[in-house]
Protein backbone atom coordinates (compact mmCIF):
# COMPACT_ATOMS: atom_id res chain seq x y z
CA UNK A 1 88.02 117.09 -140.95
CA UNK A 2 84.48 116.57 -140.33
CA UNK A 3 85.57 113.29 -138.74
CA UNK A 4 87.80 114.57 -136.48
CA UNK A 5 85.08 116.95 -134.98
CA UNK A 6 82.62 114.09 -134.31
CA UNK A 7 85.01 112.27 -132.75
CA UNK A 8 86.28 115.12 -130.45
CA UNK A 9 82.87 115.38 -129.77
CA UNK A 10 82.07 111.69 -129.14
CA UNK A 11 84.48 111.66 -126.36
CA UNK A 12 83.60 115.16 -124.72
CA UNK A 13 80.04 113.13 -124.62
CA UNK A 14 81.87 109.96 -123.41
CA UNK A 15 83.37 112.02 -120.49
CA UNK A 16 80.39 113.97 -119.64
CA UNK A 17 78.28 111.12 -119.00
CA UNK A 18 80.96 108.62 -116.96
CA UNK A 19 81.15 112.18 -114.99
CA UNK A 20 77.67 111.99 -114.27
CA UNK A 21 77.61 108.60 -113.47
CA UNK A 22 80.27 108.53 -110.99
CA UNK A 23 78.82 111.39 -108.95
CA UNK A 24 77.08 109.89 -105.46
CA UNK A 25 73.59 111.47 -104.83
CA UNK A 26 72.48 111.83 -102.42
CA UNK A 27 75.02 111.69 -99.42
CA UNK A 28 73.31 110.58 -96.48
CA UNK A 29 74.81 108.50 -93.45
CA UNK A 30 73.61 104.90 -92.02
CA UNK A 31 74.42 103.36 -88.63
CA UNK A 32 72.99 100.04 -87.22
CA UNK A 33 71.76 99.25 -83.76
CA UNK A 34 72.71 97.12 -81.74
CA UNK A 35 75.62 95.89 -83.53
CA UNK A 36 74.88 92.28 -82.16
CA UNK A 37 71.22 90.68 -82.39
CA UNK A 38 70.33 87.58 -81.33
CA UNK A 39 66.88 85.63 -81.41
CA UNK A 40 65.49 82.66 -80.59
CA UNK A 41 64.18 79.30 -82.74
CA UNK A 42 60.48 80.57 -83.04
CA UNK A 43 60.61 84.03 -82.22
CA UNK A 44 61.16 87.49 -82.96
CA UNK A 45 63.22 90.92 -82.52
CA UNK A 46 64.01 94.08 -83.60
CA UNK A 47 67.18 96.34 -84.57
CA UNK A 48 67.18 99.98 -85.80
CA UNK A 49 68.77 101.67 -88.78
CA UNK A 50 69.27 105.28 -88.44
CA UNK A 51 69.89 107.79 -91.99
CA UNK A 52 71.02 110.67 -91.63
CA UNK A 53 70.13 112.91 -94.56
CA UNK A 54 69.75 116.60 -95.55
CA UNK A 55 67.55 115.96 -98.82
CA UNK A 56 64.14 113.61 -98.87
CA UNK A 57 64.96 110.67 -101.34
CA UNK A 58 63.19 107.39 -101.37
CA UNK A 59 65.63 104.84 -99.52
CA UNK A 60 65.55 100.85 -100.16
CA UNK A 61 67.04 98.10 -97.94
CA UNK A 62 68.04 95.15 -99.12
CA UNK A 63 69.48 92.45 -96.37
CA UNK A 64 72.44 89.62 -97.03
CA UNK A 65 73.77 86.93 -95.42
CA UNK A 66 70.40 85.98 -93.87
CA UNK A 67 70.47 82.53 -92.76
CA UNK A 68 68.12 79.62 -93.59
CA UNK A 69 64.31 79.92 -92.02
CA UNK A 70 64.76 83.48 -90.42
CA UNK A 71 62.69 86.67 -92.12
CA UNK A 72 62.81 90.15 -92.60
CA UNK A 73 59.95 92.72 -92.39
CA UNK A 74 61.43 95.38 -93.97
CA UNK A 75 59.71 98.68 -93.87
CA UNK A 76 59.94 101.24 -96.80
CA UNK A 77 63.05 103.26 -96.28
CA UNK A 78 62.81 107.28 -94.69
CA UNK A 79 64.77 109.83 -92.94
CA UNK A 80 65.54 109.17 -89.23
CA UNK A 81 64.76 105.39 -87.41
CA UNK A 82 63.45 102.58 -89.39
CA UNK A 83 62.69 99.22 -87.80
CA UNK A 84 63.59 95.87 -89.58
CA UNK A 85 62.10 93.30 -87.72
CA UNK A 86 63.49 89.60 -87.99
CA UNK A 87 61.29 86.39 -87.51
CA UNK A 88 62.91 83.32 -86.78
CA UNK A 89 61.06 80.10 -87.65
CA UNK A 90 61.63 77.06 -85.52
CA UNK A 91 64.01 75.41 -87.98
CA UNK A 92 65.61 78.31 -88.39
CA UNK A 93 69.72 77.57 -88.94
CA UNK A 94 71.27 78.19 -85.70
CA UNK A 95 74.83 80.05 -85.17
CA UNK A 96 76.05 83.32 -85.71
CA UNK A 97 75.91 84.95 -89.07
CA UNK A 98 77.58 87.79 -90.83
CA UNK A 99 74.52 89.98 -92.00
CA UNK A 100 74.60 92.92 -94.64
CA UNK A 101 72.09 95.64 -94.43
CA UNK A 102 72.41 97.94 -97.73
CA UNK A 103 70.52 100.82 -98.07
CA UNK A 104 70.15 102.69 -101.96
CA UNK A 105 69.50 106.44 -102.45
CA UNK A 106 69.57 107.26 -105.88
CA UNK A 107 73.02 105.86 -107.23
CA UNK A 108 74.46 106.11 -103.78
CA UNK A 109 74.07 102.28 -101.79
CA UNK A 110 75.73 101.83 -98.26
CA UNK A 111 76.13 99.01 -96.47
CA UNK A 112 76.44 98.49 -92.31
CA UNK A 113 76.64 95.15 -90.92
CA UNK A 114 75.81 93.58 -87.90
CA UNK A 115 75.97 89.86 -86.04
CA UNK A 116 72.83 87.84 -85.90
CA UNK A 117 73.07 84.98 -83.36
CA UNK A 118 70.21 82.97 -83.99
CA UNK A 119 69.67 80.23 -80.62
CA UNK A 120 67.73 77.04 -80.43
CA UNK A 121 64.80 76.75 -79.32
CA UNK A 122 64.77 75.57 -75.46
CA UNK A 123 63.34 71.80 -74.89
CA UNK A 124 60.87 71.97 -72.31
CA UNK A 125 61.16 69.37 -69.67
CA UNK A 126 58.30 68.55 -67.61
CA UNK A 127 57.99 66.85 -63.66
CA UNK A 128 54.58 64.96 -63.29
CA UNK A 129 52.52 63.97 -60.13
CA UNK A 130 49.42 62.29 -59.48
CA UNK A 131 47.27 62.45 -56.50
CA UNK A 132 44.77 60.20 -54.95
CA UNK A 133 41.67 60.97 -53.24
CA UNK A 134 38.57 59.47 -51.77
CA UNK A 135 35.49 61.82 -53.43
CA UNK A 136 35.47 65.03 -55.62
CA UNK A 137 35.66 67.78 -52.94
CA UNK A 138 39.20 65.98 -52.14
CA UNK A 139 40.88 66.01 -55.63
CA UNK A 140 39.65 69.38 -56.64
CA UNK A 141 41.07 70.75 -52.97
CA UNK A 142 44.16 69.09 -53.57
CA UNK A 143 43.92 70.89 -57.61
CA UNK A 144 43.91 74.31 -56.17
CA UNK A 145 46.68 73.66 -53.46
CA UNK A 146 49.07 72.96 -56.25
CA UNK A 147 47.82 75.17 -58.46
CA UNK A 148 49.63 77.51 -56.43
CA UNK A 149 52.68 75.81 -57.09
CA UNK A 150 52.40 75.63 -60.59
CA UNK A 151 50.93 72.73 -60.94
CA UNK A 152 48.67 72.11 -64.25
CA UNK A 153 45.51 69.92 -64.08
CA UNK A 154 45.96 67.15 -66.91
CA UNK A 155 43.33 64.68 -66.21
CA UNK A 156 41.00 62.83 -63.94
CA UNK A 157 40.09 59.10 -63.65
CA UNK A 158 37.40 58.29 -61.37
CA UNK A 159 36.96 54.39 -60.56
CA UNK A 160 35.30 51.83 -58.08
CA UNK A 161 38.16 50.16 -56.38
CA UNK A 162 37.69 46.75 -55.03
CA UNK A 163 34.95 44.47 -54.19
CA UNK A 164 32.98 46.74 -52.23
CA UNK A 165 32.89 49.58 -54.53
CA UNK A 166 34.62 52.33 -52.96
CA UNK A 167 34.79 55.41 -55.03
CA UNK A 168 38.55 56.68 -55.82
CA UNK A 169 39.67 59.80 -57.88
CA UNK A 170 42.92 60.32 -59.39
CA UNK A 171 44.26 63.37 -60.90
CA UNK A 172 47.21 63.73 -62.79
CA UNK A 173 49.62 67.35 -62.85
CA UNK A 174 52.74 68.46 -64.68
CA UNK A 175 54.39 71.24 -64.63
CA UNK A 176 57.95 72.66 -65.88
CA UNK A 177 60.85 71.37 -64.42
CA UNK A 178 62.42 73.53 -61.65
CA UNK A 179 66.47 73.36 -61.32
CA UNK A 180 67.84 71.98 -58.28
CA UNK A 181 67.98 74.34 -55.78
């Protein structure tokens, strides 16, 4: 009989504790925003995830599905608004990706999801001129004319052109390519 009494009480021990274990503490709710994120190659942004909670528990995040070359500052989890904020190197993987944002309280972990469309990185295409002129006051004049239009100063090449030695300046712009209008 003694047997039968330890065992009895082996399972009422057995019970208790898978009772404990399955209870969820705390309850809190978790909502993402926006639902859709996208960054650039070689840049950054932002989204927000909101928990709603009555108690004060420590909350961790943990993030899945990120893809190859982009990173995640993630803060330590509270109450209300936290920011995750998402770095994308310049060979970051681009597409769109399937990201998990889980967030643990206790024994109680909830997940929200959202899209991350990670772009490449816009090629820069430059239009170049070069202007001529006769002495300094000239090229520099000409400098500050298009300046105004956008124009960057790359370099100057002063030289003696032909037998007589004449003094010539030439200064060479860029500047980013404009669509056709």
């Amino acid at each position: 009989m003694p047997q039968r009494i330890s065992i009895a009480a082996g399972l009422v021990l057995l019970l208790a504790a898978s009772c404990l274990h399955a209870q969820v503490s705390p309850s809190f709710n978790v909502s993402i925003s926006p639902s859709i994120v996208t960054v650039t190659q070689g840049s950054m942004t932002s989204l927000t995830v909101n928990i709603v909670v009555n108690e004060r528990p420590d909350f961790q995040f943990t993030l899945s599905g990120l893809p190859g070359g982009v990173l995640a500052q993630v803060p330590a989890g509270r109450p209300g608004s936290n920011t995750i904020v998402l770095t994308a190197l310049p060979s970051a993987s681009t597409g769109s990706f399937h990201i998990g944002v889980t967030v643990l309280a206790g024994n109680n972990p909830q997940t929200q999801s959202f899209i991350l469309n990670v772009k490449p990185m816009p090629v820069i295409q430059w239009e170049y001129r070069m202007e001529r002129a006769p002495n300094e006051q000239a090229i520099a004049s000409a400098a500050e004319a298009l300046g105004q239009q956008s124009w960057e100063l790359v370099s100057v090449i002063y030289r003696e052109r032909g037998s007589n030695g004449l003094p010539e300046w030439t200064a060479f712009f860029k500047r980013e390519k404009r669509p056709r209008e």
